[in-house]
Protein backbone atom coordinates (compact mmCIF):
# COMPACT_ATOMS: atom_id res chain seq x y z
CA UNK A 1 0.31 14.40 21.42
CA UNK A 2 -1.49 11.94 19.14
CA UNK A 3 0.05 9.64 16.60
CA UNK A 4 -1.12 10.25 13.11
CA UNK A 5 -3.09 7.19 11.67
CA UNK A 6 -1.22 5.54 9.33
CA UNK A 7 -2.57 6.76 5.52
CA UNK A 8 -1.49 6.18 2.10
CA UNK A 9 -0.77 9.16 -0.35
CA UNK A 10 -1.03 7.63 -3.17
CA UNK A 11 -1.02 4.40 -5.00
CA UNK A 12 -0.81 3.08 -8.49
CA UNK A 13 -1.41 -0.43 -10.18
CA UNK A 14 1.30 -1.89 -12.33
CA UNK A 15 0.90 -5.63 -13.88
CA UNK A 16 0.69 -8.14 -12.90
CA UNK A 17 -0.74 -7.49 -9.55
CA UNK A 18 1.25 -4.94 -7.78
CA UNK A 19 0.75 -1.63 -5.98
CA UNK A 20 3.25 1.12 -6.07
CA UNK A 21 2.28 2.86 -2.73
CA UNK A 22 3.56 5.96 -0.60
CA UNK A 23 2.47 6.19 3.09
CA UNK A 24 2.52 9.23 4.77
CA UNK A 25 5.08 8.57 6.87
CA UNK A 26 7.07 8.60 4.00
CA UNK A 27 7.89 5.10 3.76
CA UNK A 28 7.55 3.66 -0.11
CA UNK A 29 7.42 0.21 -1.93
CA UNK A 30 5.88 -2.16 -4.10
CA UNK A 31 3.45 -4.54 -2.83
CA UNK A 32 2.74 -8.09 -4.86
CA UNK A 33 -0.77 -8.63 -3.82
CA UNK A 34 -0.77 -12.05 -6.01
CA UNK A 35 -0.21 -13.84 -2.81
CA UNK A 36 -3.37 -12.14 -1.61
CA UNK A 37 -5.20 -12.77 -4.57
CA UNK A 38 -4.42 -16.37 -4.28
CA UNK A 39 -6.72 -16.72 -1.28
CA UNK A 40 -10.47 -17.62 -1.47
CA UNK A 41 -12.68 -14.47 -0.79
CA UNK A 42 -15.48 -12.85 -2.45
CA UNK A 43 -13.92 -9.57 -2.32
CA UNK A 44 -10.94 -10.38 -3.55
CA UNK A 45 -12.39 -12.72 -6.77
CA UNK A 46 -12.79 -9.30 -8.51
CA UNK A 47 -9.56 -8.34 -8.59
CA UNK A 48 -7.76 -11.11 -9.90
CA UNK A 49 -8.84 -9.65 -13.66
CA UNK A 50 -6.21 -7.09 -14.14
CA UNK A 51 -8.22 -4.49 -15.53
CA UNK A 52 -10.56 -4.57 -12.13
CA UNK A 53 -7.01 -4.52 -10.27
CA UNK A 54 -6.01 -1.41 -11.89
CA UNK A 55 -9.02 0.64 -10.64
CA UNK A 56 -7.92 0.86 -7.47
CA UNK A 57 -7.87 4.33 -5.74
CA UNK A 58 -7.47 6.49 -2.36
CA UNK A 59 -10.23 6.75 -0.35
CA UNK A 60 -9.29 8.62 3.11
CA UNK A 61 -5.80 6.67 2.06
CA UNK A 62 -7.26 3.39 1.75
CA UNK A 63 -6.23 1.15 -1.02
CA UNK A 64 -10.11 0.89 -2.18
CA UNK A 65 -11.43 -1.11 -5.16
CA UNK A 66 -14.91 -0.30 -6.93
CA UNK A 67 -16.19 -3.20 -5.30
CA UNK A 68 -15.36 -1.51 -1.46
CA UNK A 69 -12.70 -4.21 -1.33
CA UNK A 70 -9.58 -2.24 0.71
CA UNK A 71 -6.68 -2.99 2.62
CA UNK A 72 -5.96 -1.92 6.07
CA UNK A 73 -2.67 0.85 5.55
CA UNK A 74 -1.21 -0.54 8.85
CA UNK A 75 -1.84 -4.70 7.65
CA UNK A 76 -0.21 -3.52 4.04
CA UNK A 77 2.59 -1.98 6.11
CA UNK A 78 3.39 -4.96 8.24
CA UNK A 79 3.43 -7.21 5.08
CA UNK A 80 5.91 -5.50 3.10
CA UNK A 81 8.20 -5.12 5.90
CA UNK A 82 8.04 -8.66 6.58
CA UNK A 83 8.64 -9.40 2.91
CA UNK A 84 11.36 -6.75 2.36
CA UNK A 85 9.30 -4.71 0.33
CA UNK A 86 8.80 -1.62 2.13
CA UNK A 87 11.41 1.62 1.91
CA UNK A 88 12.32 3.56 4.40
CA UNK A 89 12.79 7.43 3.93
CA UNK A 90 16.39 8.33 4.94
CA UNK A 91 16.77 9.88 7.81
CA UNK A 92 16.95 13.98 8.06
CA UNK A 93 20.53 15.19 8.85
CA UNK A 94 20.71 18.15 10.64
CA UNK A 95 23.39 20.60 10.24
CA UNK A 96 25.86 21.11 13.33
CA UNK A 97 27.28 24.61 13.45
CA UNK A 98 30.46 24.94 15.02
């Protein structure tokens, strides 16, 4: 049986610089991409005006900016893990009958 690929279903800008995101398998959080933004790149010079930022959308569940600037949902994953970011869904509790 195949793994599903890892997708977001939905995300959201809020200022300054963050992305309220919900991956589909149903872990949550809020990502500071300022760190990001802090690095040289041409695709990410856009999005350091906040405005730009805030266009972001879903695009097969790709974080995508007008500019085709995205982020990988498995590299966004892996970051906010590593900085504590990232919420897991609790765990389903089945019912034991007796």
């Amino acid at each position: 049986m195949a793994v599903p690929r890892l997708k977001l279903t939905s995300v959201r800008a809020i200022v300054p610089f963050k992305l309220v995101v919900t991956f589909n398998d149903g872990s949550s959080g809020t990502f500071d991409a300022a760190p990001m933004l802090g690095e040289r790149g041409e695709g990410t010079e856009p999005l350091r005006d906040r405005r730009f930022f805030g266009r972001v959308e879903l695009r097969n569940g790709v974080p995508t900016w007008p500019n085709h600037f995205d982020i990988s949902p498995d590299w966004l994953r892996e970051e906010m893990e590593k900085r504590g970011e990232l919420e897991l869904p609790l765990p389903v509790r089945r019912r034991r009958d007796h």
